[in-house]
C-alpha atoms as a PDB file:
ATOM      1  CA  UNK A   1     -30.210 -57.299 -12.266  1.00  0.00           C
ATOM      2  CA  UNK A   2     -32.433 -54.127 -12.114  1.00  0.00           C
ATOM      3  CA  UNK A   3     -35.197 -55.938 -11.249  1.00  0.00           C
ATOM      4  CA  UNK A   4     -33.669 -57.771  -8.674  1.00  0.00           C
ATOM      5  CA  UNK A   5     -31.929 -54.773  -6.960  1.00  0.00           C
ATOM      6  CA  UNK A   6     -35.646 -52.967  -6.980  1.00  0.00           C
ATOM      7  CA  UNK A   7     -37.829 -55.565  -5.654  1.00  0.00           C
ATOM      8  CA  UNK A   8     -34.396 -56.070  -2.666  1.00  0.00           C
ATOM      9  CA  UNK A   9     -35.121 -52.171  -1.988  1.00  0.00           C
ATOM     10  CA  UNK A  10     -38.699 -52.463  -1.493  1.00  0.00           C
ATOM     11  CA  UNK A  11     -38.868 -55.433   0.374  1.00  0.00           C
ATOM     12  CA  UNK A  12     -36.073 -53.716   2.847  1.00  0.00           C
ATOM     13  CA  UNK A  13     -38.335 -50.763   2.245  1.00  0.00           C
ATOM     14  CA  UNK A  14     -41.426 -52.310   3.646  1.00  0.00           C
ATOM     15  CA  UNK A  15     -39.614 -54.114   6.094  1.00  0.00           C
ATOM     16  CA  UNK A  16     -38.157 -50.766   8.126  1.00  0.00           C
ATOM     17  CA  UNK A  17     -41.277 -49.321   7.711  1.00  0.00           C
ATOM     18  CA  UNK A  18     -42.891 -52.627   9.707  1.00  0.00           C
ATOM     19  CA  UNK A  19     -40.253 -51.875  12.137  1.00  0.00           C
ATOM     20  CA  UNK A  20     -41.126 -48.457  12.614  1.00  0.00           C
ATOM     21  CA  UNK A  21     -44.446 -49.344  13.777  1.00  0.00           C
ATOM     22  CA  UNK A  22     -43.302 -52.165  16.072  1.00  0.00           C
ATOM     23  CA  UNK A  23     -41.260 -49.516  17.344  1.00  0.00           C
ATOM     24  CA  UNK A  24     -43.940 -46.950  17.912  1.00  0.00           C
ATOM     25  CA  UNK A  25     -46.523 -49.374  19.172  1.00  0.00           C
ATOM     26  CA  UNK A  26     -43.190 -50.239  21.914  1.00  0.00           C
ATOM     27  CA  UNK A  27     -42.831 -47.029  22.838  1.00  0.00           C
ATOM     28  CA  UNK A  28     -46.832 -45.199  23.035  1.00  0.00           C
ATOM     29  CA  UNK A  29     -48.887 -48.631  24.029  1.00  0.00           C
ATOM     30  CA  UNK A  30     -47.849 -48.463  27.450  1.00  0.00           C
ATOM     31  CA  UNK A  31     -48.696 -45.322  27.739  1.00  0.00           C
ATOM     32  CA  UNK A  32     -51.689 -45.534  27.025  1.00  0.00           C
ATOM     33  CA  UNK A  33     -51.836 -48.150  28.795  1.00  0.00           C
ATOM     34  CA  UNK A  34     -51.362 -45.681  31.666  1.00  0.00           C
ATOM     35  CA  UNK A  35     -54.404 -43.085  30.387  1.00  0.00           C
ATOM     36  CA  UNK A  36     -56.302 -45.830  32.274  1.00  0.00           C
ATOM     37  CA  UNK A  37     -58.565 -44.046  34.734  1.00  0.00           C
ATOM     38  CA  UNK A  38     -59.668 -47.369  35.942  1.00  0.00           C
ATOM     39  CA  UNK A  39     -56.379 -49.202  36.187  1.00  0.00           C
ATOM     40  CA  UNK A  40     -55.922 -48.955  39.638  1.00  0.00           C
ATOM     41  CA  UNK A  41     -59.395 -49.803  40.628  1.00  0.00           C
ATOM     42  CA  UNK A  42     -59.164 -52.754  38.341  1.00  0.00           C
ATOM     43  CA  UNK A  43     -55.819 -54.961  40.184  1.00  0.00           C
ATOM     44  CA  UNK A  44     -53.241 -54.427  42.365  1.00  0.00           C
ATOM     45  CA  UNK A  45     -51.265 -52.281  40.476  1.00  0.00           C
ATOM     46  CA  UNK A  46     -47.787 -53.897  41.644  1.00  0.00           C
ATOM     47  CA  UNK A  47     -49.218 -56.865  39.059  1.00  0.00           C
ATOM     48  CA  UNK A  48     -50.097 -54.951  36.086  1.00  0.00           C
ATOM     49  CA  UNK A  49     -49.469 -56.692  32.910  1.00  0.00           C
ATOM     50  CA  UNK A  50     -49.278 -55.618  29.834  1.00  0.00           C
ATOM     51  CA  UNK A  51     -50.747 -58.664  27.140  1.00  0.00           C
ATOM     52  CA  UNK A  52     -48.826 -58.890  23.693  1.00  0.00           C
ATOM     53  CA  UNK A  53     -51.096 -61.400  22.031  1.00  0.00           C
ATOM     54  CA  UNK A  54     -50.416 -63.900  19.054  1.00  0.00           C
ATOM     55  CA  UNK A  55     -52.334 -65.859  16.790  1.00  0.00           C
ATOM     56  CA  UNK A  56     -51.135 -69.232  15.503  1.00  0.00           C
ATOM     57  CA  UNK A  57     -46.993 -69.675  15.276  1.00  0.00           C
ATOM     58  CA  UNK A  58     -46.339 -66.196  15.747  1.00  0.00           C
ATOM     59  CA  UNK A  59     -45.445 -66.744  19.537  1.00  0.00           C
ATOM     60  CA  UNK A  60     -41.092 -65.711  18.802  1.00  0.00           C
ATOM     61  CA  UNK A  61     -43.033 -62.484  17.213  1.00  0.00           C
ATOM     62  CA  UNK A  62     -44.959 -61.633  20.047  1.00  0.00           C
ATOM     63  CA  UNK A  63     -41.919 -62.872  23.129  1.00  0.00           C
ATOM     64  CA  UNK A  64     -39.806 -60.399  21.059  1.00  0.00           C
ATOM     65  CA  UNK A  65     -41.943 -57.655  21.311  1.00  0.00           C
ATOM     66  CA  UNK A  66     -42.918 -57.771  24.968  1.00  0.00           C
ATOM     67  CA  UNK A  67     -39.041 -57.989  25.549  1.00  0.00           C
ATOM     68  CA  UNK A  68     -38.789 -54.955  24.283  1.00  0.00           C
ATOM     69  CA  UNK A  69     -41.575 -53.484  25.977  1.00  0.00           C
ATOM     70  CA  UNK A  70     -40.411 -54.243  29.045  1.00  0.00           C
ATOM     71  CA  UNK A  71     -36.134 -52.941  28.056  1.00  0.00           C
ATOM     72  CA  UNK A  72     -37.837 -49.999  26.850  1.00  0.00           C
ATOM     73  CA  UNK A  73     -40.147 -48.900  29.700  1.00  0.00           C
ATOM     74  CA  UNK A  74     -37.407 -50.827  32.290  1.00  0.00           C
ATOM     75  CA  UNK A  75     -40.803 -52.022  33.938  1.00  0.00           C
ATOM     76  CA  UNK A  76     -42.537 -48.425  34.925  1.00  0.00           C
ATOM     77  CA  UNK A  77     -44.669 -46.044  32.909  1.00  0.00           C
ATOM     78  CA  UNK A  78     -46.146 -42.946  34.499  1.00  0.00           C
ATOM     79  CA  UNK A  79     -45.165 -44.211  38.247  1.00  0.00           C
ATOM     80  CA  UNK A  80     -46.545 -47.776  37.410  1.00  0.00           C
ATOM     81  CA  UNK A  81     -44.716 -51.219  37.861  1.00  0.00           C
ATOM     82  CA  UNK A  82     -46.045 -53.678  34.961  1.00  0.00           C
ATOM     83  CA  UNK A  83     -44.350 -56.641  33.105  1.00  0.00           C
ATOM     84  CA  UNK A  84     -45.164 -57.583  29.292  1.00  0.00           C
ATOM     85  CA  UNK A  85     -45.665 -61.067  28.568  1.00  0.00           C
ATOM     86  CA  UNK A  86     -46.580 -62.449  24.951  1.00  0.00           C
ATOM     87  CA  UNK A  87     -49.605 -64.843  25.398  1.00  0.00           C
ATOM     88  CA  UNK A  88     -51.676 -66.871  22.813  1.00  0.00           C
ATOM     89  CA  UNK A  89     -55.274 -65.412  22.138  1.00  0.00           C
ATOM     90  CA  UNK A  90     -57.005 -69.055  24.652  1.00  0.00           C
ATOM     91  CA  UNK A  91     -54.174 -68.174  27.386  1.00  0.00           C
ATOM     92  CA  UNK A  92     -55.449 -64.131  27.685  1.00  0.00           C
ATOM     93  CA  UNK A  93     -59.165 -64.760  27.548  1.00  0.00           C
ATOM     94  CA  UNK A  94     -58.530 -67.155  30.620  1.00  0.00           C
ATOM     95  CA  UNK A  95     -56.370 -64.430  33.016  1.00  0.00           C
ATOM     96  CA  UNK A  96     -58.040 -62.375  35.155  1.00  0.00           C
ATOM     97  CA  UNK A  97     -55.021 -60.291  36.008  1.00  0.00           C
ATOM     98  CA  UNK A  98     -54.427 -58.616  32.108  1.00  0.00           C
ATOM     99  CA  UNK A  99     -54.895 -54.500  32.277  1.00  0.00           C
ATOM    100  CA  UNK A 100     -53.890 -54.187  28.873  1.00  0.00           C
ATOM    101  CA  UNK A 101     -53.797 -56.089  25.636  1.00  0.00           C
ATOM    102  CA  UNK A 102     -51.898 -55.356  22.161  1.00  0.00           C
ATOM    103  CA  UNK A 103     -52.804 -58.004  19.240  1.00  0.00           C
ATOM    104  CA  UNK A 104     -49.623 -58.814  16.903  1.00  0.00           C
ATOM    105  CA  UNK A 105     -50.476 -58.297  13.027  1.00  0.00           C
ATOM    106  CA  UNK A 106     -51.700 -61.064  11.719  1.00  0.00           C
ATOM    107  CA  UNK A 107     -54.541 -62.691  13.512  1.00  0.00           C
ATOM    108  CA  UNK A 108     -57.589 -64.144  11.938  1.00  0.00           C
ATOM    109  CA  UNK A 109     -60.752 -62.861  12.416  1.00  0.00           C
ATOM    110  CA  UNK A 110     -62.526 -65.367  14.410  1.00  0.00           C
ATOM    111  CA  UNK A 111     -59.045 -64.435  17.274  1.00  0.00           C
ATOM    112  CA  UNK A 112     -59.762 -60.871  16.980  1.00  0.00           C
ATOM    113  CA  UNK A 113     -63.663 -61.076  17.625  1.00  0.00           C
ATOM    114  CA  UNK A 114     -62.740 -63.120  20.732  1.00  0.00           C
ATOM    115  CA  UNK A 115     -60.605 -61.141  22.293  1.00  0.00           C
ATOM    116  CA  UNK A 116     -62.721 -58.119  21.594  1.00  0.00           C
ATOM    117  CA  UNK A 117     -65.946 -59.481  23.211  1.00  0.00           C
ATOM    118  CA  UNK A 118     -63.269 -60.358  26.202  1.00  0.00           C
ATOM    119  CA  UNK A 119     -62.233 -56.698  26.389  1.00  0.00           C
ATOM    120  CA  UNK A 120     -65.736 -55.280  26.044  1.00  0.00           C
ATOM    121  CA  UNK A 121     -66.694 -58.042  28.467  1.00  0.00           C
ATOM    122  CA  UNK A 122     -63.829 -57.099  30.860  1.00  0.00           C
ATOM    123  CA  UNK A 123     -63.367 -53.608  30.415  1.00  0.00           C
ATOM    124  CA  UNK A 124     -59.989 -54.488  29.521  1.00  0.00           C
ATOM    125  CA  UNK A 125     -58.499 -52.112  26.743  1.00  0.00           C
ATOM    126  CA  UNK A 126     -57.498 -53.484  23.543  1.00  0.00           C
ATOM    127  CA  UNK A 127     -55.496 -52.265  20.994  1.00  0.00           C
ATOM    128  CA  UNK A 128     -54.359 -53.742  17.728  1.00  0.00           C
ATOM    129  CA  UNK A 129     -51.324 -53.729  15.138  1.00  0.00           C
ATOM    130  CA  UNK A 130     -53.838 -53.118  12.327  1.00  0.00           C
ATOM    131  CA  UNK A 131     -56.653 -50.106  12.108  1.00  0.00           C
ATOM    132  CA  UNK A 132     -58.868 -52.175  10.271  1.00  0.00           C
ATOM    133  CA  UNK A 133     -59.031 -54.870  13.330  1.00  0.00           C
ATOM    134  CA  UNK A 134     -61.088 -52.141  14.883  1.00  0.00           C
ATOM    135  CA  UNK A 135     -63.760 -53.252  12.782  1.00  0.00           C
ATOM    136  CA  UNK A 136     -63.978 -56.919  14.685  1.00  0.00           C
ATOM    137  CA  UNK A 137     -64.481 -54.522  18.256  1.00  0.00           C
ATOM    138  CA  UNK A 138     -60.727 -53.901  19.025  1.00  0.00           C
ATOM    139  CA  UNK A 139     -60.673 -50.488  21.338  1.00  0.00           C
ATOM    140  CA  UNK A 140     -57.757 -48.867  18.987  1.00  0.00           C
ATOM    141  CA  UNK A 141     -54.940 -48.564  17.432  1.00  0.00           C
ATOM    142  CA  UNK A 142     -51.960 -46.692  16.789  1.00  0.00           C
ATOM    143  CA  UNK A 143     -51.222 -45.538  13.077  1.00  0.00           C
ATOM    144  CA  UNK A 144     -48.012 -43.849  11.298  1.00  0.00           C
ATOM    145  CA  UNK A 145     -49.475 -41.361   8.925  1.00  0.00           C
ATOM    146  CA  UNK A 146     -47.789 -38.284   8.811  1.00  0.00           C
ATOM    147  CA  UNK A 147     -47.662 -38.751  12.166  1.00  0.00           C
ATOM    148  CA  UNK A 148     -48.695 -41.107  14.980  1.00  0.00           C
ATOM    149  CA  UNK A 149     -52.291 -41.274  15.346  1.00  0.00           C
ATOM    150  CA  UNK A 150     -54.437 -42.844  17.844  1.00  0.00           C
ATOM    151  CA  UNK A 151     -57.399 -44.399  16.851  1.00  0.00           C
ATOM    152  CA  UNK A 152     -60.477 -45.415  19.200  1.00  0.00           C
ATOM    153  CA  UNK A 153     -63.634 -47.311  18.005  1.00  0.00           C
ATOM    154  CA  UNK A 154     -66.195 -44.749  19.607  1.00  0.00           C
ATOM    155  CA  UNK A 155     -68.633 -48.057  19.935  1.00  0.00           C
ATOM    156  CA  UNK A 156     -66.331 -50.598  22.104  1.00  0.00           C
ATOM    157  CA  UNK A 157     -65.428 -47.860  23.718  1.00  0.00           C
ATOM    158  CA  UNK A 158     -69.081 -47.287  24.882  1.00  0.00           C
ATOM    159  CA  UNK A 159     -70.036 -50.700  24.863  1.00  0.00           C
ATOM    160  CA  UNK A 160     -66.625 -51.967  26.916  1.00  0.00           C
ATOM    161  CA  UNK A 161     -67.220 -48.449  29.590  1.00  0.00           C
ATOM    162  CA  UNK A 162     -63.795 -47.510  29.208  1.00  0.00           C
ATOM    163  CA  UNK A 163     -62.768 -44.757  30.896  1.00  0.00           C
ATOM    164  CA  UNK A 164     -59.549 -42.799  29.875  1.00  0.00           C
ATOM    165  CA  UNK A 165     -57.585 -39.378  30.972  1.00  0.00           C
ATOM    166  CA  UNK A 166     -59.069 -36.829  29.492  1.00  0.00           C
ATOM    167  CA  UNK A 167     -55.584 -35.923  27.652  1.00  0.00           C
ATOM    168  CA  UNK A 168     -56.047 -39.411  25.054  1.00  0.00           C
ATOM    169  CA  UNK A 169     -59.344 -38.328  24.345  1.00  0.00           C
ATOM    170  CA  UNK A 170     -58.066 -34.895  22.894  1.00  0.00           C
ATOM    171  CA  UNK A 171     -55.037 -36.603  21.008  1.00  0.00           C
ATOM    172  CA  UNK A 172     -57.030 -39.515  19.491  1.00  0.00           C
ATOM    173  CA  UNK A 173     -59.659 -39.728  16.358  1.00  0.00           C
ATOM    174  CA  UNK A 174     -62.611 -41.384  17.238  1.00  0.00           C
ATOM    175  CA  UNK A 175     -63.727 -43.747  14.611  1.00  0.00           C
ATOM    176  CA  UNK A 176     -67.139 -45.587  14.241  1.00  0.00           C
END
């Protein structure tokens, strides 16, 4: 019984903490989204959409989260109109109206290096669940450490000519 009532706490546990990050990623991602020096040059910004991306079957995942997004930010961050929309990896890499793109956990490898060499290729920002995608070219990430930390992958963001506020460059780590 012990056993059982341990490994019910941790999976509960690790669950809430998933959440936590869900939630975070919700609530900063758009802003940063936002930072986007180029985002008005880039579309009309009364169409700016915000890309929650899936891999595989995870498509309920990724509708839920851009849902939220959108109840969230009730469509407007920093004095701009978007709309999030979940998309698979095939149906963002053939838009040309994405500004900004956040990759679900769980996507395979061969996903994440596509969509990366579309962002680079695009100038389109990309950010990931995971820190370690940054390693297939993802722009950044968003970590819960002690506290929320913003990572950027100093070579995409070179490579992709990204241009951001000055203000993320002072808050985020820049990782090579």
């Amino acid at each position: 019984m012990r056993i059982v009532l341990l490994l019910l706490i941790g999976y509960f546990s690790l669950f809430s903490h998933e959440s936590f990050i869900i939630n975070t990623h919700i609530r900063m991602l758009p802003k940063i989204m936002a930072l986007d020096s180029r985002l008005s040059s880039k579309i009309d910004l009364s169409k700016v959409v915000f890309a929650v991306v899936y891999d595989s079957n995870h498509k309920s995942n990724a509708n839920t989260i851009a849902d939220e997004i959108n109840k969230v930010h009730n469509g407007k961050v920093s004095n701009i109109p978007f709309t999030a929309i979940a998309l698979s990896v095939n149906e963002v890499t053939e838009r040309r109206d994405i500004s900004f793109v956040y990759i679900t956990q769980k996507c395979n490898t061969k996903s994440l290096k596509k969509i990366a060499s579309w962002g680079i290729e695009n100038s389109i920002p990309t950010f990931s669940y995971d820190v370690s995608d940054l390693d297939y070219g993802i722009l950044g990430s968003v970590a819960i450490e002690r506290n929320a930390i913003i990572y950027i992958n100093k070579n995409t963001l070179k490579e992709g000519k990204f241009h951001f506020d000055g203000t993320l460059y002072q808050i985020a780590r820049l990782i090579e």
